[in-house]
Protein backbone atom coordinates (compact mmCIF):
# COMPACT_ATOMS: atom_id res chain seq x y z
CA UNK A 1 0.00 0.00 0.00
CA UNK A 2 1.08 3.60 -0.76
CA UNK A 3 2.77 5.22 2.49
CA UNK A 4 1.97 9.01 1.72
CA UNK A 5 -1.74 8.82 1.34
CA UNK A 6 -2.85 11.44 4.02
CA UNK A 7 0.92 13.49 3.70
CA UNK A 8 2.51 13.83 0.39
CA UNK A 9 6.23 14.93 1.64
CA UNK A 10 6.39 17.41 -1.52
CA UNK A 11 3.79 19.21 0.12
CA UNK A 12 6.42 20.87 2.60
CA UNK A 13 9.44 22.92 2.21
CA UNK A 14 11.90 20.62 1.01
CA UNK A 15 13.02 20.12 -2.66
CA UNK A 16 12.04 17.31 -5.04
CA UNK A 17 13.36 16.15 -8.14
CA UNK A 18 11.57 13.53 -11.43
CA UNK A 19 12.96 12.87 -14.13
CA UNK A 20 13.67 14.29 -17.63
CA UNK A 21 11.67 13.98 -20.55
CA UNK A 22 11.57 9.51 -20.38
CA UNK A 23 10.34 8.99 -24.20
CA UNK A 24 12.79 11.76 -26.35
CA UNK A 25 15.49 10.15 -24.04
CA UNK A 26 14.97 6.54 -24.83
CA UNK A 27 14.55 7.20 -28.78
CA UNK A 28 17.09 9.61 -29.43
CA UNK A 29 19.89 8.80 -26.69
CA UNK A 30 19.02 5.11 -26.11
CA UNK A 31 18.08 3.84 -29.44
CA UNK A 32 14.90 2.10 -28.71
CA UNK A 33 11.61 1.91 -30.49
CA UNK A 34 8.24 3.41 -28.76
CA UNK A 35 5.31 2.82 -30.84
CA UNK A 36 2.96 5.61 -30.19
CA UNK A 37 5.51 7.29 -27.75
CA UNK A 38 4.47 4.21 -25.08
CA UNK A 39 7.46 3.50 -22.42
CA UNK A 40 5.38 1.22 -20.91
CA UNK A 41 5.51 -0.95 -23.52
CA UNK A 42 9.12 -1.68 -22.84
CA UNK A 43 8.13 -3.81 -19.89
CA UNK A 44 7.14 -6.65 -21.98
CA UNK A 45 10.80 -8.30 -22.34
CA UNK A 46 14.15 -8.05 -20.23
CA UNK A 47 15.84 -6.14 -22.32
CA UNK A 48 13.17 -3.42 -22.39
CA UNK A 49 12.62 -3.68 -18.35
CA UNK A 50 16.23 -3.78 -18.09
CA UNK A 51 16.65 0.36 -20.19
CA UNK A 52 13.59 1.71 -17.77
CA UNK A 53 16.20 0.29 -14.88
CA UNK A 54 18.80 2.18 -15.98
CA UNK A 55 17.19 5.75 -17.07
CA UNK A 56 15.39 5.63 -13.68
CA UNK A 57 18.15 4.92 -11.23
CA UNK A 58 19.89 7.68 -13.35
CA UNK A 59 17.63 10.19 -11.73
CA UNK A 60 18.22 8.24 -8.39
CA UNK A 61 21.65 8.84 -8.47
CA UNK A 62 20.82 12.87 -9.47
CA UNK A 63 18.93 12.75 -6.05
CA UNK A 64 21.11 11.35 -4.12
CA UNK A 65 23.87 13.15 -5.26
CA UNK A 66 22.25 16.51 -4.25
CA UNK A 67 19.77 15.08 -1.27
CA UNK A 68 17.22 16.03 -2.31
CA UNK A 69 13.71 14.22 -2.36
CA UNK A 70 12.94 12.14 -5.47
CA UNK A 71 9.41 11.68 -7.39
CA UNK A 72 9.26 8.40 -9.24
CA UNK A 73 6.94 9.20 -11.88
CA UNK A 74 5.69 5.51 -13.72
CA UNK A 75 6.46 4.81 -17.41
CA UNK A 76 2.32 4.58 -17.79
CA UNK A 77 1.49 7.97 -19.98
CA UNK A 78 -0.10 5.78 -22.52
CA UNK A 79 -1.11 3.01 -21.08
CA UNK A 80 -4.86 3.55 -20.76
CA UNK A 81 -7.49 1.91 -22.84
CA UNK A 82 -7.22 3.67 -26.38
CA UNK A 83 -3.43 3.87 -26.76
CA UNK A 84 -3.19 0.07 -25.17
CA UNK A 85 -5.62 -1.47 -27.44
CA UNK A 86 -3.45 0.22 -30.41
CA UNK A 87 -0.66 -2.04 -29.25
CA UNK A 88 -2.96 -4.72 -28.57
CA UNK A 89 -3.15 -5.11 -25.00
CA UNK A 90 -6.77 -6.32 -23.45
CA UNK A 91 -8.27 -4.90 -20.26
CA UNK A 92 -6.15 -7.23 -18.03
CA UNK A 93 -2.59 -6.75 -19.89
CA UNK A 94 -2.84 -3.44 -19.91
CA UNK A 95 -3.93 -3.49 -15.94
CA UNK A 96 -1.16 -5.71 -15.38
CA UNK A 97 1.45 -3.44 -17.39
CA UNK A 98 0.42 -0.35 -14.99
CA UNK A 99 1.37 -2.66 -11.43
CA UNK A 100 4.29 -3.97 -13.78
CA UNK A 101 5.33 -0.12 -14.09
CA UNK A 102 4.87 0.72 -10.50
CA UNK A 103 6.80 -2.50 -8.88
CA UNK A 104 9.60 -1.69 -10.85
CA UNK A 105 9.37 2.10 -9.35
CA UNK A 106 9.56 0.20 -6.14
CA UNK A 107 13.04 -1.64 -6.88
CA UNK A 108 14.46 1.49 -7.20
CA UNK A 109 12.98 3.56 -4.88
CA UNK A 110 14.89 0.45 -2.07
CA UNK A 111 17.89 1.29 -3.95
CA UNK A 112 17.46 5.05 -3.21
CA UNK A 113 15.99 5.75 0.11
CA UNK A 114 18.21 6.24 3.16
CA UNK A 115 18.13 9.04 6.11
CA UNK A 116 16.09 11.81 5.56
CA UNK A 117 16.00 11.13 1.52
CA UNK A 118 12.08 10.62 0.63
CA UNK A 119 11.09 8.74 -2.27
CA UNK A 120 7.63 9.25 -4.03
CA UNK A 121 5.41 6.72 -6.54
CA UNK A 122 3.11 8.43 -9.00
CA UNK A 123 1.07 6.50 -11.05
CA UNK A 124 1.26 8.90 -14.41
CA UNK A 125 -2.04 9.30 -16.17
CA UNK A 126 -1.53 10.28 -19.99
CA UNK A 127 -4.12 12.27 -22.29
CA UNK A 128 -6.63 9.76 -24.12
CA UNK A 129 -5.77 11.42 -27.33
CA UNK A 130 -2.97 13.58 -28.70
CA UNK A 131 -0.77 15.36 -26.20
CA UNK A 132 -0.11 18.45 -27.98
CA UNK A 133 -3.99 18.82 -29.55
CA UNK A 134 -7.50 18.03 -27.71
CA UNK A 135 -8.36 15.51 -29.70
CA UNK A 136 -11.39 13.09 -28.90
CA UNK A 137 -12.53 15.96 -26.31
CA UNK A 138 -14.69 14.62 -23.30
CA UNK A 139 -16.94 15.59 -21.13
CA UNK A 140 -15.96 16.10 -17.16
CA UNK A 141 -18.41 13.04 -16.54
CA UNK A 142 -16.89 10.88 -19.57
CA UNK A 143 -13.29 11.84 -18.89
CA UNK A 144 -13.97 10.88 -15.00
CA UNK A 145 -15.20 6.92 -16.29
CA UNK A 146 -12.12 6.79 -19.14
CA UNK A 147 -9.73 7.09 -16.69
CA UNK A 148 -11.12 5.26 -13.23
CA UNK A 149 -10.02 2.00 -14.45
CA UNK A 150 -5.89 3.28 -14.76
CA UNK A 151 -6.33 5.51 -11.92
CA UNK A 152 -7.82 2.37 -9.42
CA UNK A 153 -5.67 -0.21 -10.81
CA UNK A 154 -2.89 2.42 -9.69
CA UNK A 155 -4.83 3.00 -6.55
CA UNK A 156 -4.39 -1.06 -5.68
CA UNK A 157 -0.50 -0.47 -5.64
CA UNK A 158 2.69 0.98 -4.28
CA UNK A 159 1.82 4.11 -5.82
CA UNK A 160 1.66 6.90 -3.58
CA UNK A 161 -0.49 9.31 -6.04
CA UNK A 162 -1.22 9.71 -9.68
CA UNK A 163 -0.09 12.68 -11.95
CA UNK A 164 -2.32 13.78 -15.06
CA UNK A 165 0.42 14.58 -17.77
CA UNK A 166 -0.04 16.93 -20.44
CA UNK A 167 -3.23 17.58 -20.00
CA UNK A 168 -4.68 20.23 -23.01
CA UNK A 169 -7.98 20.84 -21.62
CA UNK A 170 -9.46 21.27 -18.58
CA UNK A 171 -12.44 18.72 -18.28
CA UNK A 172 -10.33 15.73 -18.74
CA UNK A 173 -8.05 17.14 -16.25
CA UNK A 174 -11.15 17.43 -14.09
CA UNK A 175 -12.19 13.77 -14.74
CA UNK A 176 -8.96 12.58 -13.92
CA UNK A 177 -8.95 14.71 -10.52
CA UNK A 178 -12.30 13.33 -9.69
CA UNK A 179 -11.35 9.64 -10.73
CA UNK A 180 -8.52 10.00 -8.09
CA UNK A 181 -11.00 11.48 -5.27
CA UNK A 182 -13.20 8.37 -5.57
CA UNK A 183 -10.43 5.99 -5.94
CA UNK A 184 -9.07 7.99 -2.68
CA UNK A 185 -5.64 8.86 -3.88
CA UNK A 186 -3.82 11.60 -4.09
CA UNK A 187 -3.31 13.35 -7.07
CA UNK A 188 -1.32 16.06 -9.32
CA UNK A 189 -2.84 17.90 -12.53
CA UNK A 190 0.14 18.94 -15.11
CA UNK A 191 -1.14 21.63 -17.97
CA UNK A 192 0.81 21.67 -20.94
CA UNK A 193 0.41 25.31 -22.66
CA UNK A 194 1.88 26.60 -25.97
CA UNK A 195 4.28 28.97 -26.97
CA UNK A 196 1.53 31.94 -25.07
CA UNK A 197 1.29 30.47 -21.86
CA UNK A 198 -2.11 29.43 -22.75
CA UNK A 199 -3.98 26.03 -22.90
CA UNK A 200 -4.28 24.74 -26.52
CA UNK A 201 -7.84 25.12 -26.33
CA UNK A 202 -7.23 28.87 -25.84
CA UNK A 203 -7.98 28.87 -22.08
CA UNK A 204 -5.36 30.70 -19.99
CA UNK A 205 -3.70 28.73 -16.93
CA UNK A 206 -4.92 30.98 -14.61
CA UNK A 207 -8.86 29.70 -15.53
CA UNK A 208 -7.69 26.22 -15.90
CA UNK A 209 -6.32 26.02 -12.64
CA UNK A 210 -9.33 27.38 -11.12
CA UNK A 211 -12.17 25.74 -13.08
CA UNK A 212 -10.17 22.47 -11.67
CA UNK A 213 -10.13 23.64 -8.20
CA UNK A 214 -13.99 24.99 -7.92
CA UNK A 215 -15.31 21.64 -9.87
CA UNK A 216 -13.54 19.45 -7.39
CA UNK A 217 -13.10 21.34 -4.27
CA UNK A 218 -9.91 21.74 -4.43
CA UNK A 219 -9.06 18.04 -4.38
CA UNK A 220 -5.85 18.00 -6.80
CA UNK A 221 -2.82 18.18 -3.95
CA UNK A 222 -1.41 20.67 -6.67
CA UNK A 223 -0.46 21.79 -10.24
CA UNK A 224 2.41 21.24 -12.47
CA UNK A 225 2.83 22.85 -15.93
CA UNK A 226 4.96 20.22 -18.58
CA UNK A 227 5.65 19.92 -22.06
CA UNK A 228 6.77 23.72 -22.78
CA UNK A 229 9.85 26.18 -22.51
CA UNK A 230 10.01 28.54 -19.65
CA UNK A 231 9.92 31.37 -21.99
CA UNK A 232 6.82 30.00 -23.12
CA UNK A 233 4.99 30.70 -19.76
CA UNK A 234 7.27 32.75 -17.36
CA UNK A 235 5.27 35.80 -18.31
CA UNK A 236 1.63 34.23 -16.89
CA UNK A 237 2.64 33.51 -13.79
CA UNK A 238 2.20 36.36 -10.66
CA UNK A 239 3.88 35.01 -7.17
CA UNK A 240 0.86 36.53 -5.72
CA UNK A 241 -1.69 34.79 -6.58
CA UNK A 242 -3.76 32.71 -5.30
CA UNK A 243 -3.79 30.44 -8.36
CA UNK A 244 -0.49 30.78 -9.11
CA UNK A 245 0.47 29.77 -5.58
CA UNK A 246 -0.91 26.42 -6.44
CA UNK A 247 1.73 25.66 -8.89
CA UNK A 248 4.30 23.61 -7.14
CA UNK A 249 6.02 20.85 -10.02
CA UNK A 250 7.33 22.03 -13.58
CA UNK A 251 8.62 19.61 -16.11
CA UNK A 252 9.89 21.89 -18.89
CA UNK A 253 10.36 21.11 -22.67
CA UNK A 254 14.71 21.69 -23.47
CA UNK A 255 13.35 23.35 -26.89
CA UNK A 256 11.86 26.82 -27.27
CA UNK A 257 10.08 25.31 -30.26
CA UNK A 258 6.26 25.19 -30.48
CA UNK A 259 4.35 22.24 -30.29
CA UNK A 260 3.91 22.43 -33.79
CA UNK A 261 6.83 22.90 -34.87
CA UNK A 262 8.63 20.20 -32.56
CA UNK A 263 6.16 18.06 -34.59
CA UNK A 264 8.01 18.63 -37.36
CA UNK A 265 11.16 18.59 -36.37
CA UNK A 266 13.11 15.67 -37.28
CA UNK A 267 16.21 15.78 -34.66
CA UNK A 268 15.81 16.48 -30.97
CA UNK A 269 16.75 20.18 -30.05
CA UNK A 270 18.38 19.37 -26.58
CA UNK A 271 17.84 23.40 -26.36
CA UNK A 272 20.98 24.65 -23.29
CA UNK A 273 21.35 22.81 -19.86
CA UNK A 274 23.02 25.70 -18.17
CA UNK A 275 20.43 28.23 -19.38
CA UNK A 276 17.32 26.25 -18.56
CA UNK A 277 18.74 25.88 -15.27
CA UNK A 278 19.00 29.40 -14.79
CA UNK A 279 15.40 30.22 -16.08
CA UNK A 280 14.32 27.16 -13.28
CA UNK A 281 16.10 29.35 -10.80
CA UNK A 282 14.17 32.97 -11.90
CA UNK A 283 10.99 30.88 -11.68
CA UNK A 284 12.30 29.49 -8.14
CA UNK A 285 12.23 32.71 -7.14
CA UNK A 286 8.59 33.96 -8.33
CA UNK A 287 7.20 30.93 -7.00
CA UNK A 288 8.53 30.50 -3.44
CA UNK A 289 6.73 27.02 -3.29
CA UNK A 290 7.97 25.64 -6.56
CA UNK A 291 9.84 22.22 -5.32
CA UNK A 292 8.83 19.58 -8.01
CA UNK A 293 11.38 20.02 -10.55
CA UNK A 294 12.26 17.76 -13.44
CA UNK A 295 11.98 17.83 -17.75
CA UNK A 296 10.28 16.72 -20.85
CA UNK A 297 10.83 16.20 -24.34
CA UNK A 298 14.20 16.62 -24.89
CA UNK A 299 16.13 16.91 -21.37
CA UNK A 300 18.17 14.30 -19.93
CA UNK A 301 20.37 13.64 -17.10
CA UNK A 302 22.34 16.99 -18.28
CA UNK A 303 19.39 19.08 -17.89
CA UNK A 304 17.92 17.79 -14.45
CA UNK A 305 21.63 18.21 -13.22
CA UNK A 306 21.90 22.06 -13.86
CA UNK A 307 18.72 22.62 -12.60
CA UNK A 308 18.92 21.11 -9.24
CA UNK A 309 22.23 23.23 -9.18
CA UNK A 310 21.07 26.57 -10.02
CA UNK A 311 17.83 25.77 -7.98
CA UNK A 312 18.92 24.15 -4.84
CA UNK A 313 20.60 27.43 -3.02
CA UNK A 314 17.51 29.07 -2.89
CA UNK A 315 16.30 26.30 -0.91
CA UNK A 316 19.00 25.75 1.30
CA UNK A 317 21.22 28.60 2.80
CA UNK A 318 24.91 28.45 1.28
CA UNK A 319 27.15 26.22 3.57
């Protein structure tokens, strides 16, 4: 059973960080094949299992290294019902590929913890259709009975929350919050926003955020944005307020490009460790609470490493 139910430790002071951006890395760097983008699919032979191993205890080692907390955030953004029967899993498979995904978070997280170190298990919950564009839009209501069935299998684990990734629009992110409620777990909402700060559908974060909050009373234990460059958001965001406050995780995109246009693109812009760090670091200091930090597509190792050390003194006082 999940130890952090009633107390998610990212909830205090302290800082946490994920991992970079899992799919980009294991195409481009590791030379694997992901049909559909789907990590989880890699769990299906040794050798697969045995490249998840190894990129996750990477970001254990980036944790340790800098003691700070560490989020394990499950290899599951496709693996609900649409994108698994694409690959051609049934109901129970694909069930069985989400524990799969979180037992192997549990291996490392042994490997990890020690002392005061904390180790987190999120259950990631991926958009039903395309994570750039809205695609196959749903209703609150519908979104809510796509997703129970990931979200309780997740609930029936290890995992110490779920995470909605890249979500586009707001009333799957709302189903997916209220999924989590009933199933009684915690839970994190990530927006993904293009190049002006707003939701693809138009909306801006700031209405997102709060449509979230005032359909579910607040239940989401907080936001994340994902899937975009800090230049592509920096200039929505106001320290004070309330909204804003909520913001606590960011998994940024390496490239300045647009969704569109990183569509397109047929190398991975890696984009500048050092500078991305930095931006992490003016963010840091808008958002006081901001201690969830990781990447998307396109960082690595490299990029997680330069932001935990441009972000980590303003956590701690220089020793």
């Amino acid at each position: 059973m999940a130890r952090y139910r009633n107390a998610l430790p990212q909830l205090g002071d302290d800082p946490f960080l994920t991992d970079g951006g899992i799919e980009t890395t294991l195409i481009f760097h590791e030379g694997l094949e992901l049909p559909d983008f789907a990590a989880f699919h890699l769990l299906k032979d040794p050798k697969g299992e045995a490249a998840l191993r190894k990129y996750f205890r990477t970001y254990a080692e980036i944790a340790k290294r800098f003691r700070t907390g560490l989020i394990l955030e499950s290899a599951t953004w496709r693996a609900n019902a649409d994108w698994g029967t694409r690959l051609g899993y049934t109901r129970e498979t694909l069930a069985n590929a989400n524990r799969k995904a979180i037992r192997l978070l549990e291996d490392i997280r042994k490997e990890y913890e020690s002392g005061q170190s904390k180790g987190v298990i999120s259950g990631c919950v991926g958009p039903r259709g395309d994570g750039y564009i809205p695609t196959q839009a749903m209703s609150e209501e519908n979104a809510e009975v796509y997703h129970k069935e990931q979200v309780e299998t997740f609930a029936g684990t290890a995992a110490d929350m779920v995470t909605a990734i890249t979500m586009n629009y707001v009333e799957e992110a709302m189903g997916i919050a209220r999924a989590a409620r009933r199933a009684g777990v915690p839970a994190a909402i990530s927006f993904t926003v293009e190049t002006d700060g707003r939701l693809p559908t138009g909306q801006t974060l700031r209405a997102a955020i709060e449509q979230v909050d005032a359909a579910t009373s607040g239940y989401p234990s907080y936001y994340m944005i994902n899937c975009a460059h800090p230049t592509h958001f920096e200039q929505v965001l106001a320290e004070a307020e309330p909204w804003a406050k909520r913001i606590r995780g960011l998994r940024a995109n390496a490239s300045r490009k647009s969704h569109a246009e990183l569509n397109e693109s047929p190398e991975l812009d890696v984009g500048d460790p050092v500078e991305l760090g930095v931006q992490h670091a003016r963010l840091k200091r808008r958002l006081p609470q901001l201690n969830v930090l990781g990447g998307c597509c396109g960082t690595d190792h490299r990029h997680v490493e330069q932001i935990a050390a441009a972000c980590l003194p303003l956590f701690r006082p220089a020793t």
